[in-house]
PDB file of N, CA and C in Angstrom:
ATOM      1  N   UNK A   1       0.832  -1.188   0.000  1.00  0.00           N
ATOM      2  CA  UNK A   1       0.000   0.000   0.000  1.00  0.00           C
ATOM      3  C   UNK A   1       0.874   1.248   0.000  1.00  0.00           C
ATOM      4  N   UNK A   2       1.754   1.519   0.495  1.00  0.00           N
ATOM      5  CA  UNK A   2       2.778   2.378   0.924  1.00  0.00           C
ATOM      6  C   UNK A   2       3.502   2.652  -0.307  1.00  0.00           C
ATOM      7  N   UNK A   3       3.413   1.853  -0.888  1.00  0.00           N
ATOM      8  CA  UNK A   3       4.558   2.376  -2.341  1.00  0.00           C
ATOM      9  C   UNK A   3       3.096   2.379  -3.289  1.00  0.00           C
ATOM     10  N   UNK A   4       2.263   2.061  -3.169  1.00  0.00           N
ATOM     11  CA  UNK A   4       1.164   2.045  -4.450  1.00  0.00           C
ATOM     12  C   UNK A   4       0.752   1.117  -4.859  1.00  0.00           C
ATOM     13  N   UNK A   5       1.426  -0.037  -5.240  1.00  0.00           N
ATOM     14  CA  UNK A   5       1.390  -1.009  -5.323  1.00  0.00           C
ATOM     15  C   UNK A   5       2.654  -1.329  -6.497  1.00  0.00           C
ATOM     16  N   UNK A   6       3.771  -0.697  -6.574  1.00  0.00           N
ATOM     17  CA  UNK A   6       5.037  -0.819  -7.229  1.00  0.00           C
ATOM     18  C   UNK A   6       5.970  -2.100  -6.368  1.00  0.00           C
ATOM     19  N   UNK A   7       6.200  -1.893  -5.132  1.00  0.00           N
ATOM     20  CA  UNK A   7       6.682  -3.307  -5.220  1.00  0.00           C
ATOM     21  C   UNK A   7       5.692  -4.201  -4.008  1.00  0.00           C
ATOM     22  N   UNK A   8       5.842  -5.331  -4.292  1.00  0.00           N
ATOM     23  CA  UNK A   8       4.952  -6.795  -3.848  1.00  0.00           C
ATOM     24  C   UNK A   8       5.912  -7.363  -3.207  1.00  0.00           C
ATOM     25  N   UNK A   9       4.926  -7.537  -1.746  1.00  0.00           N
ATOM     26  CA  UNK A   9       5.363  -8.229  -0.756  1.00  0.00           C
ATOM     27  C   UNK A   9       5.145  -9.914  -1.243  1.00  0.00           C
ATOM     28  N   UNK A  10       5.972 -11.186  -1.018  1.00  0.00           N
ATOM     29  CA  UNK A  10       5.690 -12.240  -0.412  1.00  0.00           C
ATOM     30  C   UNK A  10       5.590 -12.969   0.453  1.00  0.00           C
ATOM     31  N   UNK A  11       4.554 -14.027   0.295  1.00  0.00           N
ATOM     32  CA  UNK A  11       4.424 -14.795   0.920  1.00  0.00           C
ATOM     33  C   UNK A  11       4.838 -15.364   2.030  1.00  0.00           C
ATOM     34  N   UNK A  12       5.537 -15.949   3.444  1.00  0.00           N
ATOM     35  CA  UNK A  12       6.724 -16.228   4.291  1.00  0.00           C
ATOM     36  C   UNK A  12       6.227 -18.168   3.708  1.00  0.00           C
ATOM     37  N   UNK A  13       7.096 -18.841   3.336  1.00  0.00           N
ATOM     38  CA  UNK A  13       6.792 -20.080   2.848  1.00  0.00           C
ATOM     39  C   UNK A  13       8.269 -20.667   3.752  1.00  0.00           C
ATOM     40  N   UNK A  14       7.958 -21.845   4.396  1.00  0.00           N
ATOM     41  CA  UNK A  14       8.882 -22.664   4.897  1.00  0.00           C
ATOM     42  C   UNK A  14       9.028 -24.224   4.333  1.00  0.00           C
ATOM     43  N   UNK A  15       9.959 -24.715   3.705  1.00  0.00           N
ATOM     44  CA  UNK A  15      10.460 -26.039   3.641  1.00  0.00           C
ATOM     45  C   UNK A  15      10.732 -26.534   4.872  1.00  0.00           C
ATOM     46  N   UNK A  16      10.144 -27.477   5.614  1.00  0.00           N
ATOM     47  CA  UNK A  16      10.681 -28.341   6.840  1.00  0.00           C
ATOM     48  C   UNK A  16      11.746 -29.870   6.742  1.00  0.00           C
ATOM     49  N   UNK A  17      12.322 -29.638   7.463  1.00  0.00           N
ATOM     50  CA  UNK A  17      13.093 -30.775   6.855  1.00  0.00           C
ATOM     51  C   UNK A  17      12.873 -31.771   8.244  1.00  0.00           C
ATOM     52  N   UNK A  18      12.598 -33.162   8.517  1.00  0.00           N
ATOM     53  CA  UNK A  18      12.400 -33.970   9.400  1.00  0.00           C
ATOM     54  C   UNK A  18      13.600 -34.543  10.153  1.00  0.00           C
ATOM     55  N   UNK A  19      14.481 -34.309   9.705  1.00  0.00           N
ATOM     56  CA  UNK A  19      15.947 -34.809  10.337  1.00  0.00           C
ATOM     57  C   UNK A  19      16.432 -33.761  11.049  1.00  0.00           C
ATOM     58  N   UNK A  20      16.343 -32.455  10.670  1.00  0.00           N
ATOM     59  CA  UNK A  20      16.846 -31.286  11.047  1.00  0.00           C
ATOM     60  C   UNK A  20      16.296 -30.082  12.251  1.00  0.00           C
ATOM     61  N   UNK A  21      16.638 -29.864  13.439  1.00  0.00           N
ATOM     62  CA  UNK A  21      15.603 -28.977  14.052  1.00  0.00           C
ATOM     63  C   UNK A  21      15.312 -27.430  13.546  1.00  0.00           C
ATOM     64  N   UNK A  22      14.395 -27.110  13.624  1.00  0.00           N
ATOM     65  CA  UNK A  22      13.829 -25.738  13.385  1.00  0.00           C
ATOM     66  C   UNK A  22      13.167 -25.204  14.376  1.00  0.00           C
ATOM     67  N   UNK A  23      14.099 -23.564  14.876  1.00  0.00           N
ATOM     68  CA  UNK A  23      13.622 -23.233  15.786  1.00  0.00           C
ATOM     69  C   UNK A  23      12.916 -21.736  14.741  1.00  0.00           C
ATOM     70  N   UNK A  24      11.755 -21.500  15.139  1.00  0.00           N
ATOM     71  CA  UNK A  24      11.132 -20.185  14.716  1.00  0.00           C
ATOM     72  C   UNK A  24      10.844 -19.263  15.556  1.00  0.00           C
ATOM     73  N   UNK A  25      10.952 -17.773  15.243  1.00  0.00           N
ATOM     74  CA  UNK A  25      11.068 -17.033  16.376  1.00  0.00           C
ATOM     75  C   UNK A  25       9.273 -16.030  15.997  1.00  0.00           C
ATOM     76  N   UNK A  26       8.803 -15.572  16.636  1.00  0.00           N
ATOM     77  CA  UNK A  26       8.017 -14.512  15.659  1.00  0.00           C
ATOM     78  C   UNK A  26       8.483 -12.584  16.765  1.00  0.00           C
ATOM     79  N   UNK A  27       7.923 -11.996  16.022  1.00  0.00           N
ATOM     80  CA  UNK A  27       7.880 -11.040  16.068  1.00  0.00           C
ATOM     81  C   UNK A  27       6.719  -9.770  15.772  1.00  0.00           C
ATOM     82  N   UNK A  28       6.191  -9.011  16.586  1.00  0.00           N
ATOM     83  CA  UNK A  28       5.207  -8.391  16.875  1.00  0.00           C
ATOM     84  C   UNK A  28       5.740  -6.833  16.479  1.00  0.00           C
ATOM     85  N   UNK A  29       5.188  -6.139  15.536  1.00  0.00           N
ATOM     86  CA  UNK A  29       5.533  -4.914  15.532  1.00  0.00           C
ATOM     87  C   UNK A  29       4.992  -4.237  14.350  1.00  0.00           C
ATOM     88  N   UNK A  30       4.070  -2.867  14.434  1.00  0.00           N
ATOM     89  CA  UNK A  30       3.728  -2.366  13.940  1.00  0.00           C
ATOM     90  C   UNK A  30       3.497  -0.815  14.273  1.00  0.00           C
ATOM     91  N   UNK A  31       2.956   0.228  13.326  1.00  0.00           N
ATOM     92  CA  UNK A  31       2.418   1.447  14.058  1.00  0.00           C
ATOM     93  C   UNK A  31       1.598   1.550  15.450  1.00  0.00           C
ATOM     94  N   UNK A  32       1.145   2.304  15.654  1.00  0.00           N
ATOM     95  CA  UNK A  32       0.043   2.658  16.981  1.00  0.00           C
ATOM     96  C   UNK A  32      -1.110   2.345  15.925  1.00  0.00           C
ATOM     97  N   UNK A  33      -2.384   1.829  16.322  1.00  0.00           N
ATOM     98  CA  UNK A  33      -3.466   1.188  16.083  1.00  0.00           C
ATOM     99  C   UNK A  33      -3.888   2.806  15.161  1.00  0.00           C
ATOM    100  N   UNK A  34      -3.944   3.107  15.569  1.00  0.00           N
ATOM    101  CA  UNK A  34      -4.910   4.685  14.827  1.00  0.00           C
ATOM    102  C   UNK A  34      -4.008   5.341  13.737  1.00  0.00           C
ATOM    103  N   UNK A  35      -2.683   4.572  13.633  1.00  0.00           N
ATOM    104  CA  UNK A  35      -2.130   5.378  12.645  1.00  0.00           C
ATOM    105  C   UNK A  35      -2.463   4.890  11.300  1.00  0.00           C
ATOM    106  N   UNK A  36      -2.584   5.453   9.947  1.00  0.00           N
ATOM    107  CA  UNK A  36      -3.079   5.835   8.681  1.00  0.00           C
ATOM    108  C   UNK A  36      -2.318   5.363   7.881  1.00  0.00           C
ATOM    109  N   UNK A  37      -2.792   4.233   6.802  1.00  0.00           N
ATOM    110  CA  UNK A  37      -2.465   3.720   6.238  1.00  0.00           C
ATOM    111  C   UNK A  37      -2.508   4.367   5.047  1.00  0.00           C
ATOM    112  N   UNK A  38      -1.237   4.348   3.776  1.00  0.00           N
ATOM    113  CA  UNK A  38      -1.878   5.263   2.425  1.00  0.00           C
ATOM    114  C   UNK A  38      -0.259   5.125   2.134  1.00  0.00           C
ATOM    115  N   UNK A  39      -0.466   5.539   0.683  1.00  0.00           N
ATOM    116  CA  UNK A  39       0.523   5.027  -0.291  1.00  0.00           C
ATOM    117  C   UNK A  39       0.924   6.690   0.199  1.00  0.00           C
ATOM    118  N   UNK A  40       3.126   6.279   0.175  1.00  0.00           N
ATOM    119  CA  UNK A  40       3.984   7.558   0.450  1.00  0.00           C
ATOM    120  C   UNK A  40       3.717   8.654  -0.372  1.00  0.00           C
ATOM    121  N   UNK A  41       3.717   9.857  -0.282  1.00  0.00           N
ATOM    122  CA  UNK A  41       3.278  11.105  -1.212  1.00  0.00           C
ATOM    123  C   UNK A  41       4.821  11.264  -2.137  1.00  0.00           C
ATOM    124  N   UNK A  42       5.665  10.258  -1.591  1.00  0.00           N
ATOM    125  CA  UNK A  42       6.966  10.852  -2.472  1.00  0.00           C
ATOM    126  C   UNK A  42       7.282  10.013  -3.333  1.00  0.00           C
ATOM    127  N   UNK A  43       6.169   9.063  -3.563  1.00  0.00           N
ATOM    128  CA  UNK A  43       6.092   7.913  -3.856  1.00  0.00           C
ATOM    129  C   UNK A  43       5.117   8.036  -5.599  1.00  0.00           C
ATOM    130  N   UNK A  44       4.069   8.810  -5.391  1.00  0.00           N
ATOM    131  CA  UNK A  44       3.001   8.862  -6.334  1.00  0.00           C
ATOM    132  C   UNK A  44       3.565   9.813  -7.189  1.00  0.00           C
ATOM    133  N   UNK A  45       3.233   9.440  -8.871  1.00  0.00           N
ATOM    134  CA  UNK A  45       3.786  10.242  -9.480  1.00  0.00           C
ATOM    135  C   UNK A  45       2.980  11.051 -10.017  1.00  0.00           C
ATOM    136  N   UNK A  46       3.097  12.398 -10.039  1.00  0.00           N
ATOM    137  CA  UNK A  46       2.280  13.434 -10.894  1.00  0.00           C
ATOM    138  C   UNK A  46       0.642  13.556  -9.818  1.00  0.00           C
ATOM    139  N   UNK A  47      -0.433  13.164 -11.280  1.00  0.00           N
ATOM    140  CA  UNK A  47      -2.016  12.946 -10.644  1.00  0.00           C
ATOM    141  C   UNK A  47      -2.109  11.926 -10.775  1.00  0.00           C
ATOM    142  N   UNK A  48      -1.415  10.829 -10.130  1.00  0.00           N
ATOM    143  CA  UNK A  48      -1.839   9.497  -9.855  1.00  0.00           C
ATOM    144  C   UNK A  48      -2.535   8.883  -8.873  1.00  0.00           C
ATOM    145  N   UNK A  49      -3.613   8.431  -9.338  1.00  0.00           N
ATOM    146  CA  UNK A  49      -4.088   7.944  -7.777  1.00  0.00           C
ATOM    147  C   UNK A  49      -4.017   7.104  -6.991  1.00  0.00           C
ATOM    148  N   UNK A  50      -4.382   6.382  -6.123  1.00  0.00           N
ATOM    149  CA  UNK A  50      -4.152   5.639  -4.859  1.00  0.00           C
ATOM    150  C   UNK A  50      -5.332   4.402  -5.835  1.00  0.00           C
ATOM    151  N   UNK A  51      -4.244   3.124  -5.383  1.00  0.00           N
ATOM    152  CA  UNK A  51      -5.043   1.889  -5.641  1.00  0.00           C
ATOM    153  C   UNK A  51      -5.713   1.545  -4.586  1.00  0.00           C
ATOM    154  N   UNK A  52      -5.572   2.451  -3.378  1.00  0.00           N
ATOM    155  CA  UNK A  52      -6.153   1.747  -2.201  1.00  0.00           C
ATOM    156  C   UNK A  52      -6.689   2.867  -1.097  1.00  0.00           C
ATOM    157  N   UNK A  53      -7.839   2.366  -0.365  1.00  0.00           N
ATOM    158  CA  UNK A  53      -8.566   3.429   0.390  1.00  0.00           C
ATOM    159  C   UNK A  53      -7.982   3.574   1.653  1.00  0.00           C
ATOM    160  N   UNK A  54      -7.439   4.376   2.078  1.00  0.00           N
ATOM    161  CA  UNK A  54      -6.826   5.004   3.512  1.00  0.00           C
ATOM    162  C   UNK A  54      -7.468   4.217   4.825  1.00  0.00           C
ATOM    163  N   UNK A  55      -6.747   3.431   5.374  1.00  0.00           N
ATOM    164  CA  UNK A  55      -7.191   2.755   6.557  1.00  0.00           C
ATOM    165  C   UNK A  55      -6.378   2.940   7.390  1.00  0.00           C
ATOM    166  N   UNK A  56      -6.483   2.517   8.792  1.00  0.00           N
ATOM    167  CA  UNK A  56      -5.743   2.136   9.643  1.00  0.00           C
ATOM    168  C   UNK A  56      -5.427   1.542  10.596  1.00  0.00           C
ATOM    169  N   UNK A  57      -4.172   1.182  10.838  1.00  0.00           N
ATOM    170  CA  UNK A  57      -3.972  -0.483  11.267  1.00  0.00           C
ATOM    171  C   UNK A  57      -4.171  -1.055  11.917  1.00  0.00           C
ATOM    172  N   UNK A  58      -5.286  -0.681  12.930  1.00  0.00           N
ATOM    173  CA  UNK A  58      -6.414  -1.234  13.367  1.00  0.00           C
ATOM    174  C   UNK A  58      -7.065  -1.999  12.579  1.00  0.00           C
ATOM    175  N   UNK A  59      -7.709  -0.987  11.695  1.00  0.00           N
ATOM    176  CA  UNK A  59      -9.004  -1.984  10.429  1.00  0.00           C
ATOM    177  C   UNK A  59      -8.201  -2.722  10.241  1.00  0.00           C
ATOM    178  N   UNK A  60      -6.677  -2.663   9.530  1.00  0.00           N
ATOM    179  CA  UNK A  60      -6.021  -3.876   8.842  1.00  0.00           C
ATOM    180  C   UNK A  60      -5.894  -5.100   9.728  1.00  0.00           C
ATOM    181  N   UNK A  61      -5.166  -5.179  10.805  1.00  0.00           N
ATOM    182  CA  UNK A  61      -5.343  -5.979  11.855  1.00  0.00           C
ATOM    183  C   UNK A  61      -6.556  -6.948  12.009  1.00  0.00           C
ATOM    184  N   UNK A  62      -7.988  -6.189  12.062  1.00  0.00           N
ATOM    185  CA  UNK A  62      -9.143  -7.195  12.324  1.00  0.00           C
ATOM    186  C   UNK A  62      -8.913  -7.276  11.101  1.00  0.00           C
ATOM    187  N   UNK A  63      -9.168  -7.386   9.242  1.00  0.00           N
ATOM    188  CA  UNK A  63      -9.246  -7.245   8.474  1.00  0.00           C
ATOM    189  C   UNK A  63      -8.557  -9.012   8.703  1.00  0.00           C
ATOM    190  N   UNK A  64      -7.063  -8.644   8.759  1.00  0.00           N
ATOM    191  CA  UNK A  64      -6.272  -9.955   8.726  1.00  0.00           C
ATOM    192  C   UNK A  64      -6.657 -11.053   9.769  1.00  0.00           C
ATOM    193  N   UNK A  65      -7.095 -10.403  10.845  1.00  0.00           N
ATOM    194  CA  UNK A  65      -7.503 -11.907  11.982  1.00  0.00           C
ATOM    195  C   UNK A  65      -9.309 -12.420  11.484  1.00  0.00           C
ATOM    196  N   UNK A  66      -9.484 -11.986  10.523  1.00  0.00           N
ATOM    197  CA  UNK A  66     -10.839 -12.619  10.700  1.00  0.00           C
ATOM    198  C   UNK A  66     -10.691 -13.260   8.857  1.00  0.00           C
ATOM    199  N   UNK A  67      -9.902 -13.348   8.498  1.00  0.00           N
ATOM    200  CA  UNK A  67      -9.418 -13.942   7.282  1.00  0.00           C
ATOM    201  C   UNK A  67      -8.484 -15.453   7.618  1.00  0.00           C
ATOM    202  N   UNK A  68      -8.172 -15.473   6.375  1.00  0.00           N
ATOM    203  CA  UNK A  68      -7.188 -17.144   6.072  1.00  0.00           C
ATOM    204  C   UNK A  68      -6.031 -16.464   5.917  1.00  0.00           C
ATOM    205  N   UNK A  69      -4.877 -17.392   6.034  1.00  0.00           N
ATOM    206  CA  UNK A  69      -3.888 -16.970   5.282  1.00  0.00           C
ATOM    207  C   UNK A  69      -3.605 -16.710   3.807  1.00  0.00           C
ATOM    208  N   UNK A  70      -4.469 -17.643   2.985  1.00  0.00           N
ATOM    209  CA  UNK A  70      -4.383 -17.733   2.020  1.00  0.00           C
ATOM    210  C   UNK A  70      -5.131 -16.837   1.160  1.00  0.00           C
ATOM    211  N   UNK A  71      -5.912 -15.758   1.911  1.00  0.00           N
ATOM    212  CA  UNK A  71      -6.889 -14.658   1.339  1.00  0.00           C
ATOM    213  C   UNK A  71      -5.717 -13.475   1.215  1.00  0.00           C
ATOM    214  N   UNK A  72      -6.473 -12.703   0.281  1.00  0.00           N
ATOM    215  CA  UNK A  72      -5.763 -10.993  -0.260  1.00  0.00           C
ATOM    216  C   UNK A  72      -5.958 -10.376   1.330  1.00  0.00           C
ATOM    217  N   UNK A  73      -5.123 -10.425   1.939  1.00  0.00           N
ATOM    218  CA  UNK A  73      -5.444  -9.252   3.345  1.00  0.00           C
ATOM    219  C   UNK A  73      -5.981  -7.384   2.558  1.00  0.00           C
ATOM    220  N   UNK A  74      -5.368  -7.203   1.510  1.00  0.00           N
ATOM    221  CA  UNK A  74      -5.566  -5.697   1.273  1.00  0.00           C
ATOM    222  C   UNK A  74      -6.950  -5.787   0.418  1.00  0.00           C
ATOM    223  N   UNK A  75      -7.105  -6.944   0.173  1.00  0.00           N
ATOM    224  CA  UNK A  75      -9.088  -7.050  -0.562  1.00  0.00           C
ATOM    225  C   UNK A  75      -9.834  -6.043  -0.537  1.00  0.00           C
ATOM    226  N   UNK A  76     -10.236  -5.480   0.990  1.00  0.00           N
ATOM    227  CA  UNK A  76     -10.992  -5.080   1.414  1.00  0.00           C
ATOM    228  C   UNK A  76     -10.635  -3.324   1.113  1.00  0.00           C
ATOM    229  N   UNK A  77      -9.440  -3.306   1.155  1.00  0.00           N
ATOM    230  CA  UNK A  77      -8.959  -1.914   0.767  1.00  0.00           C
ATOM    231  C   UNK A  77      -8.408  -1.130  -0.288  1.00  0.00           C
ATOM    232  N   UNK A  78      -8.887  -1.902  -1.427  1.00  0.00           N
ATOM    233  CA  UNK A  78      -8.625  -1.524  -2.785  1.00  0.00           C
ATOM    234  C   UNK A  78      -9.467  -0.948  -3.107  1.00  0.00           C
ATOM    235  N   UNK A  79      -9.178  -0.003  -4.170  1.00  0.00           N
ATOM    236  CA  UNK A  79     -10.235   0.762  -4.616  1.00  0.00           C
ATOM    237  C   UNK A  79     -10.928   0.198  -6.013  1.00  0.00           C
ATOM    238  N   UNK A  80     -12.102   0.123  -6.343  1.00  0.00           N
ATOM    239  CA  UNK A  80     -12.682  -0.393  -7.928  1.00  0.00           C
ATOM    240  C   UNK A  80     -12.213   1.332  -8.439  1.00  0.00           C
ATOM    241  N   UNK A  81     -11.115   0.526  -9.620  1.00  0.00           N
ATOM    242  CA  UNK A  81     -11.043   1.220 -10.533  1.00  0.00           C
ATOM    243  C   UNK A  81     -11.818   1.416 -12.075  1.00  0.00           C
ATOM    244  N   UNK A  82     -12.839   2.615 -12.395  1.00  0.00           N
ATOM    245  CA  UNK A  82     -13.469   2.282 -13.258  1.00  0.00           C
ATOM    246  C   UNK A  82     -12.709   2.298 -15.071  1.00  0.00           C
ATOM    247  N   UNK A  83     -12.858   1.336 -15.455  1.00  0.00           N
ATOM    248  CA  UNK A  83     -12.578   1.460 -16.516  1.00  0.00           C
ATOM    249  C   UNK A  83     -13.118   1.943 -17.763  1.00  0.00           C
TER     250      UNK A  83
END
């Protein structure tokens, strides 16, 4: 969202191997809940607009816990572009 949609995040995909141990760590970290989600202004070129509607990471948060992994988390925050 932050760049526009110029570069794409992936997936986190793990190979497990059964002989081998794997320790995984996670990590928690984001803005303050109320802060505003939206593509960088230094980012957009000219009158270009935003592929995506201004949220914040709150909405995104429930957005993602009440989904799959395997769903578009930003679904909900795209904009229909008319053609």
């Amino acid at each position: 969202v932050m760049t526009n949609g110029r570069f794409k995040s992936v997936k986190h995909r793990v190979v497990a191997n059964g002989t081998t141990s794997r320790v995984s760590m996670i990590y928690f970290g984001g803005p303050p809940l109320s802060e505003k989600i939206a593509p960088l202004p230094s980012l957009m070129q000219g009158e270009e607009d935003s592929l995506y509607k201004e949220f914040t990471w709150f909405e995104y948060k429930k957005s993602a816990f009440n989904s799959r992994l395997s769903d578009n988390r930003l679904g909900l925050f795209e904009k229909i572009i008319a053609s």
